[in-house]
Protein backbone atom coordinates (compact mmCIF):
# COMPACT_ATOMS: atom_id res chain seq x y z
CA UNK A 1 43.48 100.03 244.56
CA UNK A 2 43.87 101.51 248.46
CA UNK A 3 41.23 102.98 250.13
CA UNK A 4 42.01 104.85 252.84
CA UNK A 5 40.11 106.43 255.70
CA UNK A 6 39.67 110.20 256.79
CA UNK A 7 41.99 111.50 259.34
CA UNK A 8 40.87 111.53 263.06
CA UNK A 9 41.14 114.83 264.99
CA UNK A 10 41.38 114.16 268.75
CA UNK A 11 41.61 116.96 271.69
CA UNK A 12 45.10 117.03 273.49
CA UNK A 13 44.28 119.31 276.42
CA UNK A 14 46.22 116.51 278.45
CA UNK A 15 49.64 114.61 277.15
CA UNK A 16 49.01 111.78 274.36
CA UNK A 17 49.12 108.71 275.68
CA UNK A 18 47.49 106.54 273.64
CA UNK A 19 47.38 106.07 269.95
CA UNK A 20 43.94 106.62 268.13
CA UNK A 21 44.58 104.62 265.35
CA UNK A 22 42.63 105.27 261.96
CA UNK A 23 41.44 102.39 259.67
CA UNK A 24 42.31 101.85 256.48
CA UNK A 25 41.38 99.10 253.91
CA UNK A 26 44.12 97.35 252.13
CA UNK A 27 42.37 94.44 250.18
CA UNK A 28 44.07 90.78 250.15
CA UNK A 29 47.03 92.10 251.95
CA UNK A 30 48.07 90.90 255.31
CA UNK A 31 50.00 94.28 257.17
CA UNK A 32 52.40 94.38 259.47
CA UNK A 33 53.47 96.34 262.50
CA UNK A 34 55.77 98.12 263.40
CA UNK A 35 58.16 97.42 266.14
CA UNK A 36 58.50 100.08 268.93
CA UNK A 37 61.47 102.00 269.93
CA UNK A 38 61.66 103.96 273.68
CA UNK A 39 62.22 107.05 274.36
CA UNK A 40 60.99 108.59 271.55
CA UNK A 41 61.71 112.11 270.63
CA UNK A 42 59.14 113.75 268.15
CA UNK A 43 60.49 115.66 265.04
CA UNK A 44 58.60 119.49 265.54
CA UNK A 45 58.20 122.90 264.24
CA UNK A 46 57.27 125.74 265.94
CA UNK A 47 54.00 124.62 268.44
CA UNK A 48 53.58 121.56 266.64
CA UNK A 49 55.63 118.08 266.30
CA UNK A 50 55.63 115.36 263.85
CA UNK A 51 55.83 111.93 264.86
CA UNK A 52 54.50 107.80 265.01
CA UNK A 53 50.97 107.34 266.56
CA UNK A 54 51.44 105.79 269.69
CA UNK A 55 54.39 107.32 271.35
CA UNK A 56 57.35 105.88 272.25
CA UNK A 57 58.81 105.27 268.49
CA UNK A 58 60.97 107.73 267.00
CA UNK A 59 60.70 106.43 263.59
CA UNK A 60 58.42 103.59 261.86
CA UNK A 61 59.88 100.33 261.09
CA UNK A 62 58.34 97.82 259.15
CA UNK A 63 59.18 94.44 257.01
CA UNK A 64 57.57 92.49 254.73
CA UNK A 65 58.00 90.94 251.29
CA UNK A 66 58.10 92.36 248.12
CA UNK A 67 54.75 93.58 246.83
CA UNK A 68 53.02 93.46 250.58
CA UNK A 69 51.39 96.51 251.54
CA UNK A 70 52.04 97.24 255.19
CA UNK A 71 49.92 99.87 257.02
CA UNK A 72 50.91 102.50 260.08
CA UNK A 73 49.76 105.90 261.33
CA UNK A 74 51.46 109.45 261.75
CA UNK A 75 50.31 112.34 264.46
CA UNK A 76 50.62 115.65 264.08
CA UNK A 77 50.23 117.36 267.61
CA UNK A 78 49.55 120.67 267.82
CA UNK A 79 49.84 122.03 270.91
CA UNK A 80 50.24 125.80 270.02
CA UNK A 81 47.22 128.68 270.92
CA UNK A 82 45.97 128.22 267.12
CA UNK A 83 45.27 125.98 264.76
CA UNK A 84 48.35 124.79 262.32
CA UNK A 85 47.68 123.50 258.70
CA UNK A 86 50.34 121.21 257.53
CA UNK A 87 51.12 119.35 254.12
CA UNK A 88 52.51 115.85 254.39
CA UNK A 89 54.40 113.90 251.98
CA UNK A 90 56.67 110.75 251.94
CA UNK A 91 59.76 110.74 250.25
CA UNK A 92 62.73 107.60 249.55
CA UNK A 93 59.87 105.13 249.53
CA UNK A 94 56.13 103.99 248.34
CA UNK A 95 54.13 106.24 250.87
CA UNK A 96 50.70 106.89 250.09
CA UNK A 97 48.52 109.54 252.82
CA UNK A 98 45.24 109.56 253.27
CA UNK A 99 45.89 113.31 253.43
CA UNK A 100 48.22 115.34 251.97
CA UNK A 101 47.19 118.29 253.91
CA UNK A 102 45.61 118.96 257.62
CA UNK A 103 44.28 121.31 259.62
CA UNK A 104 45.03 120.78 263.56
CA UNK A 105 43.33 123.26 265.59
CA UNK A 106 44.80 124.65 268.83
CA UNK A 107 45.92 121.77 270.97
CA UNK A 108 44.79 118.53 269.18
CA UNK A 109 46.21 116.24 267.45
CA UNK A 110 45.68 114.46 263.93
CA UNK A 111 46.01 110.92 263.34
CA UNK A 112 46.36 110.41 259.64
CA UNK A 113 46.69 106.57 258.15
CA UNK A 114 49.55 105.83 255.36
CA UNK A 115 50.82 102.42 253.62
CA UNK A 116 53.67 101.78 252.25
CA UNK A 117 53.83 99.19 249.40
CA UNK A 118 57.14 97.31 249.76
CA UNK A 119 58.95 97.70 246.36
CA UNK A 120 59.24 94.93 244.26
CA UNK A 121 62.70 95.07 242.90
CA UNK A 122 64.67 91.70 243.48
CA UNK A 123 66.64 93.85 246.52
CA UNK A 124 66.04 92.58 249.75
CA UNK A 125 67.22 94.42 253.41
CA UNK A 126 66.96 98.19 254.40
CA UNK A 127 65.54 100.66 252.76
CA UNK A 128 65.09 104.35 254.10
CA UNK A 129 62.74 107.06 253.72
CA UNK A 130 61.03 109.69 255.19
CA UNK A 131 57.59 111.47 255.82
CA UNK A 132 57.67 114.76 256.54
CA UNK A 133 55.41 117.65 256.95
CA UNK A 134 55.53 121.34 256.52
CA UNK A 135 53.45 124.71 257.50
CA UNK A 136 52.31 127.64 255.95
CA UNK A 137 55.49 129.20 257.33
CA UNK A 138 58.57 127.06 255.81
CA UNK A 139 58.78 124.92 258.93
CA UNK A 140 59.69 121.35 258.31
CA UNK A 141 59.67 118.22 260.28
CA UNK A 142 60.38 114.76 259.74
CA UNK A 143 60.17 111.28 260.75
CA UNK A 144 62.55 108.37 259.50
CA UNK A 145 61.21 105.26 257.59
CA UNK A 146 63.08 102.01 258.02
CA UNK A 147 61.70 99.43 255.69
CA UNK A 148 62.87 95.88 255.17
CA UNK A 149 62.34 93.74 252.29
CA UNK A 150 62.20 90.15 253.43
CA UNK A 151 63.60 87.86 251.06
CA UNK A 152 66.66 85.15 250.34
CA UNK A 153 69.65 87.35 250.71
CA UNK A 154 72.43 87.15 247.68
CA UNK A 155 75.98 88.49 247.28
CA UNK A 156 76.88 88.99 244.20
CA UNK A 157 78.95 91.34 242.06
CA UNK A 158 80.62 91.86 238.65
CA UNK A 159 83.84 93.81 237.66
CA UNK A 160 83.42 95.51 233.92
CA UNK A 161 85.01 98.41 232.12
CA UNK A 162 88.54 97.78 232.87
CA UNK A 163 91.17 100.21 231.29
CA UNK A 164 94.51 101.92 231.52
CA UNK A 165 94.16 105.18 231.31
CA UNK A 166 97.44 107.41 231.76
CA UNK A 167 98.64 106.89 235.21
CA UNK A 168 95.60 105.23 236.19
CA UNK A 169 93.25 102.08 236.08
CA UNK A 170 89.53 102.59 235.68
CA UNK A 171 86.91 100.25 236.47
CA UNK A 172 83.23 99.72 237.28
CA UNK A 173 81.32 97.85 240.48
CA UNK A 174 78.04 96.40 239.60
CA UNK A 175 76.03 95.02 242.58
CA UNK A 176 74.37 92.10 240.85
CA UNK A 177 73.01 91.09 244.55
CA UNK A 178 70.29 91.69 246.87
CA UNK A 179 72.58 92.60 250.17
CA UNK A 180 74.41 95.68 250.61
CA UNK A 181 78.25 95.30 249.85
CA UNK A 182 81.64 96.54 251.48
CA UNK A 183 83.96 95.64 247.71
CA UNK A 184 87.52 94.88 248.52
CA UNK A 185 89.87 95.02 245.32
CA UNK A 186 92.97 93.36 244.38
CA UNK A 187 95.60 94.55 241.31
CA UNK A 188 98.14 92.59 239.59
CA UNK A 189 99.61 93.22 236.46
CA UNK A 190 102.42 91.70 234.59
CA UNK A 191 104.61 93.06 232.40
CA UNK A 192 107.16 91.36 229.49
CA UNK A 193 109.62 90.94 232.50
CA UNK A 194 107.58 89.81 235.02
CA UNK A 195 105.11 91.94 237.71
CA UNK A 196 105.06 95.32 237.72
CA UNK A 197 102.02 95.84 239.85
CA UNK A 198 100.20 93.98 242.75
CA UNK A 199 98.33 95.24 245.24
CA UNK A 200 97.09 93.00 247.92
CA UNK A 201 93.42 93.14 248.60
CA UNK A 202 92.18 95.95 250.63
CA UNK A 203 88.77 96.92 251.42
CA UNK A 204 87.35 99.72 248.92
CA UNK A 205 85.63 102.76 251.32
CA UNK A 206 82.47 102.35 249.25
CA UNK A 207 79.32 101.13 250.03
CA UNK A 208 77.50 99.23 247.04
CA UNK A 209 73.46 98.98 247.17
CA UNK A 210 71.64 96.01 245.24
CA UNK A 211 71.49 97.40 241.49
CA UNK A 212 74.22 100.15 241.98
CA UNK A 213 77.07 100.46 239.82
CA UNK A 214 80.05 102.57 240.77
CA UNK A 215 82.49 104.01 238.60
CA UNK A 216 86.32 103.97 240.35
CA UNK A 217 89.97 104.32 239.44
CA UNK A 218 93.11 103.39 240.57
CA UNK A 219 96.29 105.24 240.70
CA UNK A 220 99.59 104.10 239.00
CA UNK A 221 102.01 106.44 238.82
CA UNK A 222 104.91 104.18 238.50
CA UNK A 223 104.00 101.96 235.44
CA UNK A 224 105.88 101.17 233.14
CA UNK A 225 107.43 103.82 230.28
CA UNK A 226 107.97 101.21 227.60
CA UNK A 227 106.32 97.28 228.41
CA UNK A 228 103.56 95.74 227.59
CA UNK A 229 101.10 94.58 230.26
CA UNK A 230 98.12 92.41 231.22
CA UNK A 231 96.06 94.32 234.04
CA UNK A 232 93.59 92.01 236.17
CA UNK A 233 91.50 93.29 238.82
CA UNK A 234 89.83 90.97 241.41
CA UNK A 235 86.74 91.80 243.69
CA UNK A 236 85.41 90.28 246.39
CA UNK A 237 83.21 90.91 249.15
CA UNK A 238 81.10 88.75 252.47
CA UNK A 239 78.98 86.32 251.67
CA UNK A 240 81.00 84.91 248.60
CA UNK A 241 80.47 87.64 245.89
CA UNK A 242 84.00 87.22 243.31
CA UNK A 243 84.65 88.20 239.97
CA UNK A 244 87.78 89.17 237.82
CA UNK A 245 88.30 91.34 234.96
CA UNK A 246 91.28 92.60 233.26
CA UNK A 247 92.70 94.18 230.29
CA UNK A 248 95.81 94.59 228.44
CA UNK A 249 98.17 97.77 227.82
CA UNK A 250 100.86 98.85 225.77
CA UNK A 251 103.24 101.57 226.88
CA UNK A 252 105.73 103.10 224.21
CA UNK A 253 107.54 106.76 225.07
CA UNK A 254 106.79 108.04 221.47
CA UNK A 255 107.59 111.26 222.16
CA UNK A 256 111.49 110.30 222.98
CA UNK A 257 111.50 107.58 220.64
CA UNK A 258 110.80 110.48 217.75
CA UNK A 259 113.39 112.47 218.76
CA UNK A 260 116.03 109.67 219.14
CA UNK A 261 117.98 107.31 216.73
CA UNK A 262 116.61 104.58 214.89
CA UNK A 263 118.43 102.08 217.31
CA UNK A 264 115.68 102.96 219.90
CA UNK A 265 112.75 102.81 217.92
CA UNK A 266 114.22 99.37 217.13
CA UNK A 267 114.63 98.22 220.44
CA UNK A 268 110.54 99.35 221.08
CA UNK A 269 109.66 97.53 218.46
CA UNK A 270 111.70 94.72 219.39
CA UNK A 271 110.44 94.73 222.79
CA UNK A 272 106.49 94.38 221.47
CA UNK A 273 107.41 91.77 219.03
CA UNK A 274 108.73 89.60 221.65
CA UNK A 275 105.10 90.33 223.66
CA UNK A 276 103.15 89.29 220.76
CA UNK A 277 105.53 86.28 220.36
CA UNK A 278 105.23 85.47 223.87
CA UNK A 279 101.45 85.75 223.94
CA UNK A 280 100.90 83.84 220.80
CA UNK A 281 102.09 80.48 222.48
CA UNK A 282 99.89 77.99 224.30
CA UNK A 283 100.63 75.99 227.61
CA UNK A 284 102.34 73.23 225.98
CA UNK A 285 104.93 76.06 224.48
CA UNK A 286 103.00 75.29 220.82
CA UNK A 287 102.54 78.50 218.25
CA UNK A 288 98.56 79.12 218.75
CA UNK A 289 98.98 82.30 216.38
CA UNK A 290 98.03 85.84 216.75
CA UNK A 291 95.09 86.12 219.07
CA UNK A 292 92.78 89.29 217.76
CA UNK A 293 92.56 92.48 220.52
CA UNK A 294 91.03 95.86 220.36
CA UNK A 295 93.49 99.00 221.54
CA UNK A 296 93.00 102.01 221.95
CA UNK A 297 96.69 104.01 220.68
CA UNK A 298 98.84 105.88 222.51
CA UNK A 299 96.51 105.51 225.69
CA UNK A 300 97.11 101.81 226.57
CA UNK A 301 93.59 101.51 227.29
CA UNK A 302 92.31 98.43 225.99
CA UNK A 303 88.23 97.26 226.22
C-alpha cells in the first residue's frame, strides 16, 4: 500500500528556481530519479503551465525493474491574477497522485508527489505515458512519461495463421520478446513445376511491441490459375528473432473447367494427382503414402 503526502503550495511572486519537493512513503522500495533534460519548455493552459518539479526537464524519465516503485514530483504554476483549480491524471502507465485535483491560487505554484509502479509484464525497454491536467474551462496540458523497464533484453518472434486467400497471403506477427521489433519477411512458394513466388527479404514498415500480434497480408496477383503450391513465409528481425511458417494451396479454374470439355477437367485432375503423387514420396524416392491435410475448397487456403 502507498502512502502519499499532501501537496505543497509555494508563492511564485519571483521565477521558480528550485524544486520543493514533497515526500512520499513508498515502503521496501528503493526509487529512482529521474535524469534531467535542458531547456525545458513547460506544457500550459491559459495563466498556468504543467510541468517536472525542478525545472529544466521537459518530461520525466525514469528506469527501474519490474515491480519497483519509482517516485517524482509534478508543478503546476499558476501565474495568472486568480487562483486555477486543476484535475490531474496519468494515463499509458501506473501513475498514482497524491491529488487528483488542486487549487493554485494567483501566482503560486503546487508541487504534488506521484509514483509510478513499473509494470510487471516480462517486457523490458520504453514505455510511454503521460500526466496531464485540466481546468474548469476545457484547457489541457501535458507532460510526457518515459519509463524503462530494466531487464535481460530478448528477440523473439513467431509466424502463425498462414493462408492463401484469393490473390493474397495472410499471416500473423507475434512478438514473443521483450525488445521492440522492425519484422522483415521473406516469400517463397513452389508450385508442381517449380517456383512461382519468392520474394527476397525486405523489411516490413511495422513496428512490433513485446506481446503484440499483428495481423498482415501479402499481395499475389500473379499466382497460379491451375497448380498446386506450398507457401512458406520466413521472419526475421535484430538480435536473432527467426521463425517459418507455411501452408499449402490448391488452385483449380472451376468456373472454365465447367464450361469446357471433359479433356480439361481431365488434365486438372491429372495435374493434382501428380501433386499428391509427388508429395507422397520420401527423400530416398520411397512411397511414404498419403500424408493427411486440412483445405479449405475453392479458396486454397489451407490452416
Amino acid at each position: 500500500m502507498l502512502y502519499l503526502s499532501c501537496l505543497l503550495i509555494l508563492p511564485t511572486a519571483e521565477p521558480v528556481t528550485a524544486a520543493v519537493r514533497a515526500t512520499s512513503a513508498v515502503p521496501a522500495t528503493e526509487a529512482t530519479g529521474a535524469a534531467a533534460v535542458t531547456h525545458a519548455t513547460p506544457s500550459s493552459g491559459p495563466g498556468w503551465s504543467l510541468a517536472p518539479a525542478g525545472g529544466g526537464r521537459p518530461a520525466f524519465y525514469a528506469e527501474g525493474t519490474p515491480g519497483t516503485v519509482l517516485q517524482d514530483t509534478v508543478s503546476v504554476t499558476n501565474r495568472g491574477a486568480g487562483p486555477v483549480t486543476v484535475r490531474l491524471r496519468g494515463t499509458g502507465l501506473p501513475v498514482v497522485l497524491a491529488r487528483t485535483e488542486v487549487r493554485v491560487p494567483a501566482r503560486t505554484r503546487a508541487d504534488v508527489p506521484f509514483t509510478i509502479t513499473v509494470p510487471d509484464t516480462g517486457a523490458t525497454g520504453d514505455l510511454a505515458g503521460t500526466i496531464g491536467a485540466r481546468d474548469g474551462d476545457g484547457h489541457r496540458a501535458t507532460v510526457r512519461v518515459r519509463l524503462r523497464a530494466a531487464g535481460p533484453a530478448l528477440a523473439a518472434l513467431t509466424v502463425e495463421h498462414v493462408a492463401v486467400r484469393g490473390d493474397r497471403i495472410t499471416y500473423e506477427l507475434v512478438n514473443r520478446g521483450t525488445t521492440v521489433l522492425a519484422p522483415r519477411l521473406a516469400v517463397h512458394a513452389e508450385g508442381v513445376l517449380g517456383t512461382v513466388l519468392d520474394r527476397v527479404p525486405r523489411t516490413l514498415p511495422v513496428r512490433l511491441e513485446p506481446g503484440r500480434r499483428l495481423r498482415l497480408s501479402e499481395p499475389w496477383p500473379g499466382r497460379p490459375a491451375l497448380d498446386a503450391v506450398e507457401v512458406r513465409l520466413t521472419a526475421t528481425a535484430p538480435g536473432g528473432a527467426h521463425d517459418t511458417a507455411g501452408t499449402s494451396a490448391r488452385f483449380v479454374p472451376w468456373g472454365p473447367l465447367a464450361a469446357g470439355t471433359g479433356g480439361g477437367a481431365a488434365l486438372a485432375g491429372a495435374a493434382l494427382f501428380t501433386v499428391r503423387r509427388r508429395r507422397r514420396r520420401g527423400p530416398d524416392g520411397a512411397d511414404v503414402g498419403d500424408t493427411p491435410c486440412a483445405t479449405a475448397e475453392l479458396t486454397g487456403a489451407v490452416r
